[in-house]
Protein backbone atom coordinates (compact mmCIF):
# COMPACT_ATOMS: atom_id res chain seq x y z
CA UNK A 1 30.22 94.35 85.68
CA UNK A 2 29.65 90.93 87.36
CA UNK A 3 29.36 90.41 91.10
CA UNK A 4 29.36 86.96 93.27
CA UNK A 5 30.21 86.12 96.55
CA UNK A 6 31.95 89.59 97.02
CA UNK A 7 33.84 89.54 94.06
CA UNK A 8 33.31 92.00 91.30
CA UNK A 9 34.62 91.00 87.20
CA UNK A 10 35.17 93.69 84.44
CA UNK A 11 33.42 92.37 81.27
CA UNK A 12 35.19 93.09 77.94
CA UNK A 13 34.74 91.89 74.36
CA UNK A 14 37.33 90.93 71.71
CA UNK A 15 35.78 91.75 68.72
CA UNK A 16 38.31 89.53 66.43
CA UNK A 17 38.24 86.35 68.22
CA UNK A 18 34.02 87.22 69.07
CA UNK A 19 34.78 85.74 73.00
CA UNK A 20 33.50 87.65 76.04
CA UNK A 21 36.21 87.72 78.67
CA UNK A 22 35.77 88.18 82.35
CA UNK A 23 38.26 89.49 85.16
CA UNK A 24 37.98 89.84 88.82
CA UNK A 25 39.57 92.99 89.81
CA UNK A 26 38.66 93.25 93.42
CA UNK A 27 41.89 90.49 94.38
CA UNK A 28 45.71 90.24 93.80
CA UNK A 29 45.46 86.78 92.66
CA UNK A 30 44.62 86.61 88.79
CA UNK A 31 40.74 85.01 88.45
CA UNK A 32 39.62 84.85 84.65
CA UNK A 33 37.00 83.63 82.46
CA UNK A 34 35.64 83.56 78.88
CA UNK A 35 32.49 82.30 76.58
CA UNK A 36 31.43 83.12 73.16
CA UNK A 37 28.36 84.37 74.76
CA UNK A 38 27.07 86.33 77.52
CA UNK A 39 24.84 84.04 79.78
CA UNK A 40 27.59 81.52 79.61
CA UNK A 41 30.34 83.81 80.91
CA UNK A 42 28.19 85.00 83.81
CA UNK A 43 28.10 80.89 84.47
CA UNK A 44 31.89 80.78 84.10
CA UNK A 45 32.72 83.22 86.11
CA UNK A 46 30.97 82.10 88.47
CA UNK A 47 32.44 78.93 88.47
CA UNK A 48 35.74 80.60 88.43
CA UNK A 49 35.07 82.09 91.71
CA UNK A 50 33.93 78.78 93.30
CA UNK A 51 36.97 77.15 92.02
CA UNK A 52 39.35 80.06 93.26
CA UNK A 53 37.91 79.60 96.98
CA UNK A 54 37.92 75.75 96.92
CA UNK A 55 42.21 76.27 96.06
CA UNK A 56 42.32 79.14 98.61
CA UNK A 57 40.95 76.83 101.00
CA UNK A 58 43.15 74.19 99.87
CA UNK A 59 46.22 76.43 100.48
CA UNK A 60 45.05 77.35 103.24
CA UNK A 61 44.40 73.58 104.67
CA UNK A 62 47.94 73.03 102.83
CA UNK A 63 50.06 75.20 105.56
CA UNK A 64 48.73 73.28 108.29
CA UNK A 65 49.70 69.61 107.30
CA UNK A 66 52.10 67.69 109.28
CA UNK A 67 52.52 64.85 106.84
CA UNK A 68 53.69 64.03 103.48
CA UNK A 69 50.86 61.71 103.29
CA UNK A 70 48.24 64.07 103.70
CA UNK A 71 50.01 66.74 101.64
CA UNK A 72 49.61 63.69 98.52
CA UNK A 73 46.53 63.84 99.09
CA UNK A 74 45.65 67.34 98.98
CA UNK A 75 47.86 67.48 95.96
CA UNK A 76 45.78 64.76 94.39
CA UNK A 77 42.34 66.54 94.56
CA UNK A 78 44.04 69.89 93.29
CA UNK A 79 45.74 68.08 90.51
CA UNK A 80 41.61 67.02 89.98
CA UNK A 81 40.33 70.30 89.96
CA UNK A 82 43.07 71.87 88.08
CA UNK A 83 42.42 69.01 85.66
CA UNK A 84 38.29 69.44 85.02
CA UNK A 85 38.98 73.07 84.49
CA UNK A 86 41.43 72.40 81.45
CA UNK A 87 38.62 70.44 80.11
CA UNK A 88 35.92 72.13 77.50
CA UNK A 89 33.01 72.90 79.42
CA UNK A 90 30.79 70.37 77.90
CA UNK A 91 33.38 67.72 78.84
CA UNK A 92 33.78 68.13 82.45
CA UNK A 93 32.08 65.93 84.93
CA UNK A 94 30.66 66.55 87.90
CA UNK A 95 31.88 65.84 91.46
């Protein structure tokens, strides 16, 4: 089991594909990670969780625009985020 910021993940291993995967299960919302190792999946899912609350935030900040210019840009720095996470770990960039 992994625990951060209130969150708890159930660990499992795929013995074919040799990944560790990672699932909150404390949440309705779906918040996943994986590594080939276990270090780096305690990392990940950490980062998964930090991610999750920057969007809920975001949603949440979301509801209470008034204009479509300020909805671009909240769309722009998700579209960011959602984008860095796509990338390989080792290519992602910091903010």
């Amino acid at each position: 089991m992994l625990s951060y910021k209130g969150y708890i993940g159930k660990v499992e291993f795929d013995s074919k594909a040799k990944i560790f995967y990672g699932k909150v299960v404390n949440t309705r919302d779906k918040i996943t990670s994986q590594s080939d190792n276990a270090k780096q999946l305690e990392q990940e899912f950490r980062t998964s969780i930090d991610i999750y609350l920057r969007l809920d935030s975001v949603r949440k900040w979301e509801k209470s625009l008034k204009s479509p210019i300020q909805e671009d840009l909240c769309y722009a720095s998700l579209r960011k985020d959602i984008g860095r996470l796509l990338l390989p770990r080792n290519l992602r960039t910091r903010v």
